[in-house]
N, C-alpha and C. Protein backbone atom coordinates (compact mmCIF):
# COMPACT_ATOMS: atom_id res chain seq x y z
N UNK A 1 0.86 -1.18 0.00
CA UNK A 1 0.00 0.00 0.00
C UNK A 1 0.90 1.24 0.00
N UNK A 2 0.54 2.60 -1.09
CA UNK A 2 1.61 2.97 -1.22
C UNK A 2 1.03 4.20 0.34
N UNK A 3 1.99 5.39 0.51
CA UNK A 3 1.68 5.98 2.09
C UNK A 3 0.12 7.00 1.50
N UNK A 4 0.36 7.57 0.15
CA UNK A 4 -0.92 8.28 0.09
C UNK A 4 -1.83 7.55 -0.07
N UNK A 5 -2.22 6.49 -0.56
CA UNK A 5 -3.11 5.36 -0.37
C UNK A 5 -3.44 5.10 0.94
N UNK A 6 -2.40 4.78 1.92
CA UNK A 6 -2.84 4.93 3.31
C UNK A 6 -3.51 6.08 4.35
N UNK A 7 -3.18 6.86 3.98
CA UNK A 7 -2.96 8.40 4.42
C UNK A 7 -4.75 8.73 3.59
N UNK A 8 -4.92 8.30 2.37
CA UNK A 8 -6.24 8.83 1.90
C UNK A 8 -7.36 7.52 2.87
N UNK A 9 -7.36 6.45 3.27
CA UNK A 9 -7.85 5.24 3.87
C UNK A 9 -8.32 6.18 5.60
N UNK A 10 -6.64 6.54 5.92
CA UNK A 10 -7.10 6.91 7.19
C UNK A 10 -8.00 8.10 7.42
N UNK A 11 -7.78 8.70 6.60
CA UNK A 11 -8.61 10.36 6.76
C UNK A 11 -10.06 9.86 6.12
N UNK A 12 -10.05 9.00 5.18
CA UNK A 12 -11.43 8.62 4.86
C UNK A 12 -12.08 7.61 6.69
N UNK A 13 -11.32 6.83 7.13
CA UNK A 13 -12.54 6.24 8.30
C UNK A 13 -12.16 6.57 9.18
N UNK A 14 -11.35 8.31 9.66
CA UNK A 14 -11.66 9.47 10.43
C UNK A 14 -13.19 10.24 9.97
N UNK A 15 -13.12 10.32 8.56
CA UNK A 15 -14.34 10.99 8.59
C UNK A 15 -15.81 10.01 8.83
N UNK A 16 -15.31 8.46 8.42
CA UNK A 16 -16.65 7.74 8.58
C UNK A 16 -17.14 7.88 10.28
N UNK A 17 -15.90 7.95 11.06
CA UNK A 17 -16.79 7.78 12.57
C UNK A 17 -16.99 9.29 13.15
N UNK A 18 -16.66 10.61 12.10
CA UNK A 18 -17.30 11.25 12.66
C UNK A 18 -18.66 11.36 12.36
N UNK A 19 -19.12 10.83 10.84
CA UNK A 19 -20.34 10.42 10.75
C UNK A 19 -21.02 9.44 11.16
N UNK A 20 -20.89 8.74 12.24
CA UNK A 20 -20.98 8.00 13.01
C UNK A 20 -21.74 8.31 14.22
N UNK A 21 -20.79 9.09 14.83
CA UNK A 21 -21.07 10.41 15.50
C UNK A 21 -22.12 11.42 15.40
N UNK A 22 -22.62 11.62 13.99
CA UNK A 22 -23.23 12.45 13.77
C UNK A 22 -24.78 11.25 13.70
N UNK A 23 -24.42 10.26 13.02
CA UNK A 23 -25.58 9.33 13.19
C UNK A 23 -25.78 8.88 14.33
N UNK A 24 -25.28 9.01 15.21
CA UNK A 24 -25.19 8.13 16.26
C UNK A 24 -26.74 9.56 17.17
N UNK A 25 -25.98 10.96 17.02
CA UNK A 25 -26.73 11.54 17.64
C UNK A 25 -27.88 12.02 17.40
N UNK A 26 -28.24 11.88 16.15
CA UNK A 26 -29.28 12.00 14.91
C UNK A 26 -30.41 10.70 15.69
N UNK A 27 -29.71 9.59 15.98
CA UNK A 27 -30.61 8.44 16.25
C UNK A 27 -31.39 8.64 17.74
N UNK A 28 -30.73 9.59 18.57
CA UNK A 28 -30.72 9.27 19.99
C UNK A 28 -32.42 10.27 20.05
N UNK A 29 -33.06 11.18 19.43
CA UNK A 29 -34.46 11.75 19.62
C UNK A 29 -35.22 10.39 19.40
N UNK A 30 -34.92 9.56 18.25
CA UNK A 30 -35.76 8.64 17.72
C UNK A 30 -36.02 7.49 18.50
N UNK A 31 -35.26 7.49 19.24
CA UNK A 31 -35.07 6.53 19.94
C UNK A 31 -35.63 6.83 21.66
N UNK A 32 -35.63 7.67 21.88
CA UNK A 32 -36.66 8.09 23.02
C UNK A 32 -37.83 8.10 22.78
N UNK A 33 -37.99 8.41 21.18
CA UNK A 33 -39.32 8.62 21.01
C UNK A 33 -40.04 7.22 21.07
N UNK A 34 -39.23 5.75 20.23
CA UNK A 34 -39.95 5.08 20.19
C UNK A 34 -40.18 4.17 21.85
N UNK A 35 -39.20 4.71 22.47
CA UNK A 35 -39.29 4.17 23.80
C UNK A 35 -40.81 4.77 24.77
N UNK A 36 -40.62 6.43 24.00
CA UNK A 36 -41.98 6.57 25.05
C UNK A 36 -43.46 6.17 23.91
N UNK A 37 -43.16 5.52 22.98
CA UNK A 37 -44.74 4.63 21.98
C UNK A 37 -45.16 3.17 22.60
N UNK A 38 -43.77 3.12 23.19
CA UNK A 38 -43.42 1.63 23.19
C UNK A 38 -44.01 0.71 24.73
N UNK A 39 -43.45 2.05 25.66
CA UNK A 39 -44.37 1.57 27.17
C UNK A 39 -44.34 2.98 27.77
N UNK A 40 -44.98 2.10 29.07
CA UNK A 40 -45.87 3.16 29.79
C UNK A 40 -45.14 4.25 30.55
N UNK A 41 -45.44 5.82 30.51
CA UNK A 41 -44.55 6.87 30.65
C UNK A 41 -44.12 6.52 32.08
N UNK A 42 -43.91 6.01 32.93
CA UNK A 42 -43.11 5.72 34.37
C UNK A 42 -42.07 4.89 33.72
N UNK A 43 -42.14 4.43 32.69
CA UNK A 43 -41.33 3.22 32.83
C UNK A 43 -40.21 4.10 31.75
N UNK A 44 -41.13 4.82 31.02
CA UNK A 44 -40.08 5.68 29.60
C UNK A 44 -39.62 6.41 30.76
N UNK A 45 -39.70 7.36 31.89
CA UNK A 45 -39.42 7.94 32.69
C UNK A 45 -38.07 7.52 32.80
N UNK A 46 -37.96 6.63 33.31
CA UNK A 46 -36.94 5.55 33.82
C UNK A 46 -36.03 5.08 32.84
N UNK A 47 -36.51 5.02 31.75
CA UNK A 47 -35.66 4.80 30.04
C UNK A 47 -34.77 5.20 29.83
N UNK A 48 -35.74 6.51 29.62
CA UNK A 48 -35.04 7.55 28.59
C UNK A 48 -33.76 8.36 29.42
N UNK A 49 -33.79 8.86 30.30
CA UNK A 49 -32.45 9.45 30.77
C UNK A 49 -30.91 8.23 30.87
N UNK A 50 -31.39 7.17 31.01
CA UNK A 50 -29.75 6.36 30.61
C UNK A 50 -29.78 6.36 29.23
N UNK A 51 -30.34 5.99 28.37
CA UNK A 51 -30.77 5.91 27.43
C UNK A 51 -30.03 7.64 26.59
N UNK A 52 -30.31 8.54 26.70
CA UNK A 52 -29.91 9.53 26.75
C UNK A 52 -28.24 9.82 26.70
N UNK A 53 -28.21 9.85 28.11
CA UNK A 53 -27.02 9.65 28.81
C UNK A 53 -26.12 9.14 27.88
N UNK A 54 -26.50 7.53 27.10
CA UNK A 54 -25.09 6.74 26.45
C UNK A 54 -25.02 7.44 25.66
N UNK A 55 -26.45 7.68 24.31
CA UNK A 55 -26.38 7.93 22.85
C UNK A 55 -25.60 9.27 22.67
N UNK A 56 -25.73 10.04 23.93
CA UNK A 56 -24.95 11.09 23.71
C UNK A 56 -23.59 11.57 24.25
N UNK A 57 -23.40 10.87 24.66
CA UNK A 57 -21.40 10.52 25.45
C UNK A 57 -20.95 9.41 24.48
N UNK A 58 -21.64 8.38 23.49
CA UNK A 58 -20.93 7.78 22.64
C UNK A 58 -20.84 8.75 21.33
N UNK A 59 -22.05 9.76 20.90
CA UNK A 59 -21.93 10.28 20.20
C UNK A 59 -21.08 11.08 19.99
N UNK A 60 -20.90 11.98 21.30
CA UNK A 60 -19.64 13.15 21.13
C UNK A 60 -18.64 12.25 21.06
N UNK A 61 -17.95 10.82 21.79
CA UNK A 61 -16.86 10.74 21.54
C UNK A 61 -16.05 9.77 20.49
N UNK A 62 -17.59 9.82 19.71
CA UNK A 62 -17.16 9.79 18.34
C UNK A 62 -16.64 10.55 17.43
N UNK A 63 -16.78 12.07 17.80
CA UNK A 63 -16.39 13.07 17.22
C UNK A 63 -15.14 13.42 16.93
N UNK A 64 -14.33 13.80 18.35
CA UNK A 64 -12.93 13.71 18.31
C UNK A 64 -12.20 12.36 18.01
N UNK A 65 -12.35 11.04 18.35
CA UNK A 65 -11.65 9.89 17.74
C UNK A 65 -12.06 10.02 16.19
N UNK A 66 -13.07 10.53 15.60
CA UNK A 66 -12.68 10.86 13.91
C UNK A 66 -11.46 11.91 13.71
N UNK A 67 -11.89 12.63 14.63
CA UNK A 67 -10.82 14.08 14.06
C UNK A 67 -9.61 13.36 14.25
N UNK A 68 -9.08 13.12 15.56
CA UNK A 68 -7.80 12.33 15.77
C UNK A 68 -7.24 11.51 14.84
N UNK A 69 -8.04 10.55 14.23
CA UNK A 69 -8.20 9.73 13.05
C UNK A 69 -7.22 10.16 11.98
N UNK A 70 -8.57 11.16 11.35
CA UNK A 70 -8.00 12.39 10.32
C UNK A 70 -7.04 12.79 10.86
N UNK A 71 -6.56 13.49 11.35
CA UNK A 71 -5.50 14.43 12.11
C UNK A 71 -3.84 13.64 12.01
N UNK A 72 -4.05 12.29 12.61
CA UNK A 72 -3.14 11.73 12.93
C UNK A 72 -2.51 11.15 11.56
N UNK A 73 -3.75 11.07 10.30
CA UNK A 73 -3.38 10.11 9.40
C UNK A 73 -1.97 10.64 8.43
N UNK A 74 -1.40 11.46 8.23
CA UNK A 74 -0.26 12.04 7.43
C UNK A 74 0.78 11.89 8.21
N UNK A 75 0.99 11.28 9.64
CA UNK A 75 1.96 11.60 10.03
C UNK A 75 2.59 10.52 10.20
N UNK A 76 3.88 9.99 10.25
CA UNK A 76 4.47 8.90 10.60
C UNK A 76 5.01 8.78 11.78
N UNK A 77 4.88 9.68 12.80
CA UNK A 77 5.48 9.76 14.48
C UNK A 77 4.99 8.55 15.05
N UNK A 78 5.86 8.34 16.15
CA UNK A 78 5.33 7.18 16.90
C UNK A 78 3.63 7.50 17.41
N UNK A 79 3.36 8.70 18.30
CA UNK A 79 1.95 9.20 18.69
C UNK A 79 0.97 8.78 17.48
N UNK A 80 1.13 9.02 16.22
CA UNK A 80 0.29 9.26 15.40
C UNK A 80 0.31 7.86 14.90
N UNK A 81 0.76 6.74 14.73
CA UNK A 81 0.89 5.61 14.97
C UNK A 81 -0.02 4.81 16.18
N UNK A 82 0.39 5.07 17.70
CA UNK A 82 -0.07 4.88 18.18
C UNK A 82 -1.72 5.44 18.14
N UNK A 83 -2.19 6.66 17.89
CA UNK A 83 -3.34 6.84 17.07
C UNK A 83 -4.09 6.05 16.62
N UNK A 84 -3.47 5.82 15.63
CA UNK A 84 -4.14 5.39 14.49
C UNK A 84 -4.51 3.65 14.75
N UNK A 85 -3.39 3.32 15.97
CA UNK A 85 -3.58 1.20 15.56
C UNK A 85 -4.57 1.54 16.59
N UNK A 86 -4.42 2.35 17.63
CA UNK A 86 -5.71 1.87 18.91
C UNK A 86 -6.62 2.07 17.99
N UNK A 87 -7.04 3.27 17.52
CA UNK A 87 -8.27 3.28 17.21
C UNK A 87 -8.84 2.08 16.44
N UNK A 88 -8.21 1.60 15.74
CA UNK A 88 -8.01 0.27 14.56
C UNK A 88 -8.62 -0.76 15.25
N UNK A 89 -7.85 -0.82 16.36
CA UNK A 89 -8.53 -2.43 17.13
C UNK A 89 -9.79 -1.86 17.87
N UNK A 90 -9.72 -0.85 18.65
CA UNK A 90 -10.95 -0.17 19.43
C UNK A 90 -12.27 -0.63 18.25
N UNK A 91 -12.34 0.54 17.30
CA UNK A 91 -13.28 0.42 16.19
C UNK A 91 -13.70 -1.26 15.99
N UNK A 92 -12.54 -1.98 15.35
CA UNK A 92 -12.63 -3.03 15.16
C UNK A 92 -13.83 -4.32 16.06
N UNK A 93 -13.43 -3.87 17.39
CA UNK A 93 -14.29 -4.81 17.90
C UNK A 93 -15.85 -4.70 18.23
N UNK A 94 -16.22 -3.44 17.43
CA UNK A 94 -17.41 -3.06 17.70
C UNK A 94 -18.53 -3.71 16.62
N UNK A 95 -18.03 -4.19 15.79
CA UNK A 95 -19.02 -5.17 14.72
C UNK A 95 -19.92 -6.45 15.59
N UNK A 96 -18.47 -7.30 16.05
CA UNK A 96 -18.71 -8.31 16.55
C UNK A 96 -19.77 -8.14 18.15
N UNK A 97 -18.91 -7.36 18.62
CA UNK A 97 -20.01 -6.93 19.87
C UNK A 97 -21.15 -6.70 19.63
N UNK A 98 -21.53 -5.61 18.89
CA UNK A 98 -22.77 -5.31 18.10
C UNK A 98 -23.52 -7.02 18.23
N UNK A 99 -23.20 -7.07 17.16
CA UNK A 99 -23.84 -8.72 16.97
C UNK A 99 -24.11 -9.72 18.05
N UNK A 100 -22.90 -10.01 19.06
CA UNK A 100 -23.14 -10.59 19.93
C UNK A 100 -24.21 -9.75 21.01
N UNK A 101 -24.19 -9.08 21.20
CA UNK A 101 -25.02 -8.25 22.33
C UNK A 101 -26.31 -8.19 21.73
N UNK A 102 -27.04 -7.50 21.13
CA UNK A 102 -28.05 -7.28 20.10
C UNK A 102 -28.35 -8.47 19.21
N UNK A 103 -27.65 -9.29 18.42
CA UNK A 103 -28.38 -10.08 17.26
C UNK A 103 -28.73 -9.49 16.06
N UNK A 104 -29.63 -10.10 15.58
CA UNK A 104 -29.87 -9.65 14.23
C UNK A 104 -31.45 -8.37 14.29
N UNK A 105 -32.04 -8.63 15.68
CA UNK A 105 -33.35 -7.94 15.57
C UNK A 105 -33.44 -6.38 15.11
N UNK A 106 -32.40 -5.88 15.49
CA UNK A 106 -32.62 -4.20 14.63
C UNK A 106 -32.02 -4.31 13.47
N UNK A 107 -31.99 -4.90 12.63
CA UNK A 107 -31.59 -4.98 11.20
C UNK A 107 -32.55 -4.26 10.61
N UNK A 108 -34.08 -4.08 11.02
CA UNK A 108 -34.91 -3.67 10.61
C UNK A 108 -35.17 -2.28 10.43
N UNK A 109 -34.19 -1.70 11.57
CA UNK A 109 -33.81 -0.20 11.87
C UNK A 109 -33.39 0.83 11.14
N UNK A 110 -33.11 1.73 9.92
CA UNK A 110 -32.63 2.07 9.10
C UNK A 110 -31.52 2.61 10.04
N UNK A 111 -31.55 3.62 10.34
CA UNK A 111 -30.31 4.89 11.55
C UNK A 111 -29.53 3.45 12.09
N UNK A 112 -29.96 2.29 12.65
CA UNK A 112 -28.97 1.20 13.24
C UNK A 112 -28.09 0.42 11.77
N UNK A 113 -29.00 -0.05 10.63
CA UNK A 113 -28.41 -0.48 9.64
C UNK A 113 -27.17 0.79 9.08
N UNK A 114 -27.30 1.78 9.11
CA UNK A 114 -26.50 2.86 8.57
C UNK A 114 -25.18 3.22 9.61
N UNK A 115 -25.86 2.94 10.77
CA UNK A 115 -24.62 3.09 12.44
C UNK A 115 -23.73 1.89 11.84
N UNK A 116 -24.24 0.29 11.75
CA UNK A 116 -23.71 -0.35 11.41
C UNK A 116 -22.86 -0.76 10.56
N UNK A 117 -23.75 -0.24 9.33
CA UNK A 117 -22.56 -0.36 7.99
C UNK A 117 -21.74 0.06 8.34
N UNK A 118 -21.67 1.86 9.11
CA UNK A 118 -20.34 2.99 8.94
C UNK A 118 -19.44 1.86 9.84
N UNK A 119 -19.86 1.40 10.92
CA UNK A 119 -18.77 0.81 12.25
C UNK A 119 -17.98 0.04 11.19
N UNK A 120 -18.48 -1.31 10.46
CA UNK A 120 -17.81 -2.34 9.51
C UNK A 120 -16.67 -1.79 8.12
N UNK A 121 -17.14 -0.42 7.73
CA UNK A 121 -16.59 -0.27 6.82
C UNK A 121 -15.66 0.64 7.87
N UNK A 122 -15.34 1.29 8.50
CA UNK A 122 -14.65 2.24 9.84
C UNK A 122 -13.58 1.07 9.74
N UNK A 123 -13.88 0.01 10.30
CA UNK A 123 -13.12 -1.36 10.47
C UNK A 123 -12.12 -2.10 10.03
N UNK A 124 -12.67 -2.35 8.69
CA UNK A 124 -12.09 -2.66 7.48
C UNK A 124 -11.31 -1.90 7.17
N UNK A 125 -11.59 -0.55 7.15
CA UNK A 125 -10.84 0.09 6.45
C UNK A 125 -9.36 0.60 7.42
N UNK A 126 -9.91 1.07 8.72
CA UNK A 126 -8.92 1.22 9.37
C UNK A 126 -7.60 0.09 9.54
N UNK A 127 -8.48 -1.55 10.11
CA UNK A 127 -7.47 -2.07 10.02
C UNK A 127 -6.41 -2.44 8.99
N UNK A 128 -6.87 -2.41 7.99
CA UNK A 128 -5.80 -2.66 6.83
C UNK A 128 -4.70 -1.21 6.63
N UNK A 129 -5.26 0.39 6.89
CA UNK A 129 -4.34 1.24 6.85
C UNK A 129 -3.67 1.32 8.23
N UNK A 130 -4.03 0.85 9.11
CA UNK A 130 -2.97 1.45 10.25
C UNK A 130 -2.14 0.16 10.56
N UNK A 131 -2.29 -1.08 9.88
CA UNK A 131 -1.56 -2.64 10.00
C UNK A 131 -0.62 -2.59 8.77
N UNK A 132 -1.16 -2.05 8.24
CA UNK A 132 -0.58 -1.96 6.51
C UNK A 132 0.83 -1.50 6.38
N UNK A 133 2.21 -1.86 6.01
CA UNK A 133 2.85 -0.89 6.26
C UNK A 133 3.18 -0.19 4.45
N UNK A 134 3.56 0.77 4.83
CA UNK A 134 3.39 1.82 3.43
C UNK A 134 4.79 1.98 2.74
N UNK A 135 4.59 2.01 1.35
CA UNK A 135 5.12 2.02 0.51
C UNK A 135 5.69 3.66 0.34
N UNK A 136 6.91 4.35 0.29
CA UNK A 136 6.90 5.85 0.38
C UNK A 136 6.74 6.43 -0.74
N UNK A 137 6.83 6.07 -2.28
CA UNK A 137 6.55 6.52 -3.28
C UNK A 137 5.91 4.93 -4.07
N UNK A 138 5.17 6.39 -5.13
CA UNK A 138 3.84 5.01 -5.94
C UNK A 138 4.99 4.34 -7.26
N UNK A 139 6.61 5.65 -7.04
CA UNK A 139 7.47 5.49 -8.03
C UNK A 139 7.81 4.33 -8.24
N UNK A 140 8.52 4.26 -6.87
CA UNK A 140 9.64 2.91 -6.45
C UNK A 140 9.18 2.05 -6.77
N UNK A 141 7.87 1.19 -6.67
CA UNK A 141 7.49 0.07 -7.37
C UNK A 141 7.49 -0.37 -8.82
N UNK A 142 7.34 0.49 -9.22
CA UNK A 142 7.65 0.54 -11.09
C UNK A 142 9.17 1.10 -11.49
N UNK A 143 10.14 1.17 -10.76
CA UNK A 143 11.11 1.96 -10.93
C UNK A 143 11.75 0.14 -10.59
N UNK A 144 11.79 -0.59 -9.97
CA UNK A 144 12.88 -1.61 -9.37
C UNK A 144 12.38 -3.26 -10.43
C-alpha cells in the first residue's frame, strides 16, 4: 500500500466515525421517542435518561476519535501511529459486539443499519491502513 493510499484510507474512516457520530446523535431523539410509543410513561421515565445519557457521550466521543483519526493520518510519528492502531482495534471490535449483544433484531432499523454499515466499513478500512505498512513513493514500485 503505497503511504498516500494509506494516508487517503485513514482520513477517509476518520471521517466515517465522525459520521458516526453524527448518526449516532441523529438516532438518539428517535429513539426516546420510540421508547416513550413503546411503554408506559413511568417506565419511559426511567428509560429515557440512561438511554440519553449513552447515545450522547458515545456520540460526542465519536467526534474527536474521527478528528484524531483524520489528524493523525499524514503523520508517521510514533503518537500518530499509536493513534491510528488503537483506534483500529478499538473500532474493530465493535461489529462483533454489536452482533453478539443485540443479534440480528434491529436490522430492521434504518439509523442502526446505517450506524452499522459505517462501524464495519470504519473497520475494514482502518485495520488494513494502520496494519498496513506503506510504501513511500507510488514510483519505487515501477522503478525496481
Amino acid at each position: 500500500m503505497t503511504t498516500s493510499t494509506r494516508v487517503r484510507l485513514l482520513r477517509g474512516s476518520g471521517l466515517l466515525l465522525l459520521l458516526l457520530g453524527i448518526v449516532h446523535l441523529v438516532a438518539t431523539p428517535h429513539i426516546a421517542a420510540l421508547i416513550r410509543h413503546s411503554v408506559s410513561q413511568g417506565v419511559a421515565d426511567n428509560l429515557i435518561p440512561p438511554m440519553l445519557l449513552n447515545h450522547i457521550l458515545v456520540g460526542l466521543l465519536l467526534l474527536p476519535l474521527g478528528f484524531l483519526t483524520f489528524y493523525a493520518a499524514p503523520h508517521s510519528d510514533p503518537w500518530a501511529q499509536l493513534i491510528v492502531r488503537t483506534t483500529a482495534l478499538t473500532v474493530a471490535t465493535l461489529p462483533l459486539t454489536l452482533l453478539a449483544l443485540m443479534g440480528m433484531r434491529y436490522f430492521d432499523a434504518p439509523l442502526f443499519v446505517v450506524g452499522f454499515l459505517l462501524v464495519v466499513a470504519a473497520s475494514v478500512t482502518l485495520l488494513l491502513a494502520a496494519f498496513t505498512r506503506a510504501r513511500t513513493t507510488d514510483s519505487a514500485a515501477t522503478r525496481g
